[in-house]
Protein backbone atom coordinates (compact mmCIF):
# COMPACT_ATOMS: atom_id res chain seq x y z
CA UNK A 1 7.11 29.60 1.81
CA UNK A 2 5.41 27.27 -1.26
CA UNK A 3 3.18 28.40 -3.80
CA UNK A 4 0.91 26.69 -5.87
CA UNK A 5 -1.67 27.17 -8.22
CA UNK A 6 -5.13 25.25 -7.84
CA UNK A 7 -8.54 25.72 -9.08
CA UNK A 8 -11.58 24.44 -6.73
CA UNK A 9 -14.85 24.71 -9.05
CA UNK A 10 -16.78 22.77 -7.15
CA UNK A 11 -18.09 22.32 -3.38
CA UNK A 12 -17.06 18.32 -3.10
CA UNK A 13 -13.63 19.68 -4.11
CA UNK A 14 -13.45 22.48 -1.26
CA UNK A 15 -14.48 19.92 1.32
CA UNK A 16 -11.56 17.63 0.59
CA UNK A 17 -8.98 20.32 0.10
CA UNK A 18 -10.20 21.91 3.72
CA UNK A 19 -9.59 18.14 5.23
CA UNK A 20 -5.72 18.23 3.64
CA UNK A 21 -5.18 21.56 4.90
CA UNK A 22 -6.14 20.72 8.42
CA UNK A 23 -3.95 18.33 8.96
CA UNK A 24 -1.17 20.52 8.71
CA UNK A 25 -0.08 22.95 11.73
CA UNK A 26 1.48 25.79 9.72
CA UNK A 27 -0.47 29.13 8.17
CA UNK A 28 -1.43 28.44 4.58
CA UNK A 29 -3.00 30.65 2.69
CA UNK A 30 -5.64 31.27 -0.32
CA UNK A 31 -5.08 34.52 -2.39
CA UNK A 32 -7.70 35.38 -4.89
CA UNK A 33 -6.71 38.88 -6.84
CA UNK A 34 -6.95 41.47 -3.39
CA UNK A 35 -8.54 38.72 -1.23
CA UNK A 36 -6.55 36.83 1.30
CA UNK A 37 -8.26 33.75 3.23
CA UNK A 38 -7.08 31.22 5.53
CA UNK A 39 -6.84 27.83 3.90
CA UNK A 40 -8.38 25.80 6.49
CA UNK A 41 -11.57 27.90 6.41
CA UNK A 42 -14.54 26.78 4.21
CA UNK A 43 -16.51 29.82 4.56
CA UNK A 44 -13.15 31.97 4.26
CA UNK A 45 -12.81 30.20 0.77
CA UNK A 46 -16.41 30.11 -0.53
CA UNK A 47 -16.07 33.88 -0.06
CA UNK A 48 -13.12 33.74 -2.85
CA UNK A 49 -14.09 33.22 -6.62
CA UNK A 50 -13.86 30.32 -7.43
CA UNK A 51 -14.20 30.72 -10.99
CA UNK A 52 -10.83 31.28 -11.67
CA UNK A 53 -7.37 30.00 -10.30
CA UNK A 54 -6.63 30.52 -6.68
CA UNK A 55 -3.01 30.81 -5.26
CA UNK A 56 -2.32 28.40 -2.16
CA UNK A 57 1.40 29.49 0.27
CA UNK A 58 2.23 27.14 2.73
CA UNK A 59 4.63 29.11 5.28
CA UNK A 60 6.78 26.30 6.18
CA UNK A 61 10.27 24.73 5.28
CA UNK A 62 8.86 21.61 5.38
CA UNK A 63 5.54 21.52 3.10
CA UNK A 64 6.30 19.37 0.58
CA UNK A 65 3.98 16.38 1.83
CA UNK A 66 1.49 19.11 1.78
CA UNK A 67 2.18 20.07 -2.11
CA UNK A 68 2.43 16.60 -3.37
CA UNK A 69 -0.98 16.12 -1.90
CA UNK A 70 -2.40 19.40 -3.23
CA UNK A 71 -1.51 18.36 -6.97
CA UNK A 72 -5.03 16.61 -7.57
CA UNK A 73 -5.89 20.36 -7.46
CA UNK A 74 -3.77 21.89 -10.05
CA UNK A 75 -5.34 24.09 -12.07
């Protein structure tokens, strides 16, 4: 598993990182203090606040494509 922090303030921004995510056939996640979403899910993630930093894990060995292309949303 991968972490990363990322912040997605805006809807535009949500869009595109939903069309990295899917892409991808492993589980990632979004945590958000207690809240837990599934990455690929845009209402899952507009349920989050987005406000404030949000936590992505990528459960696979092999992820770092996936993190090199989630940099453009480093909080």
């Amino acid at each position: 598993m991968k972490s990363i922090k990322i912040s997605l303030e805006m809807a535009q921004r949500v869009k595109e990182f939903v069309n990295v995510t899917q892409d991808y056939p492993y589980e990632i996640l979004l945590k958000s203090g207690r809240y837990i979403v599934d990455a690929k899910s845009i209402l899952g993630i507009f349920s989050l606040d987005l406000s404030q930093p949000i936590t992505v894990e990528a459960y696979s060995d092999d992820c770092d494509d996936l993190m090199e292309k989630l940099k453009k949303f480093e909080a």
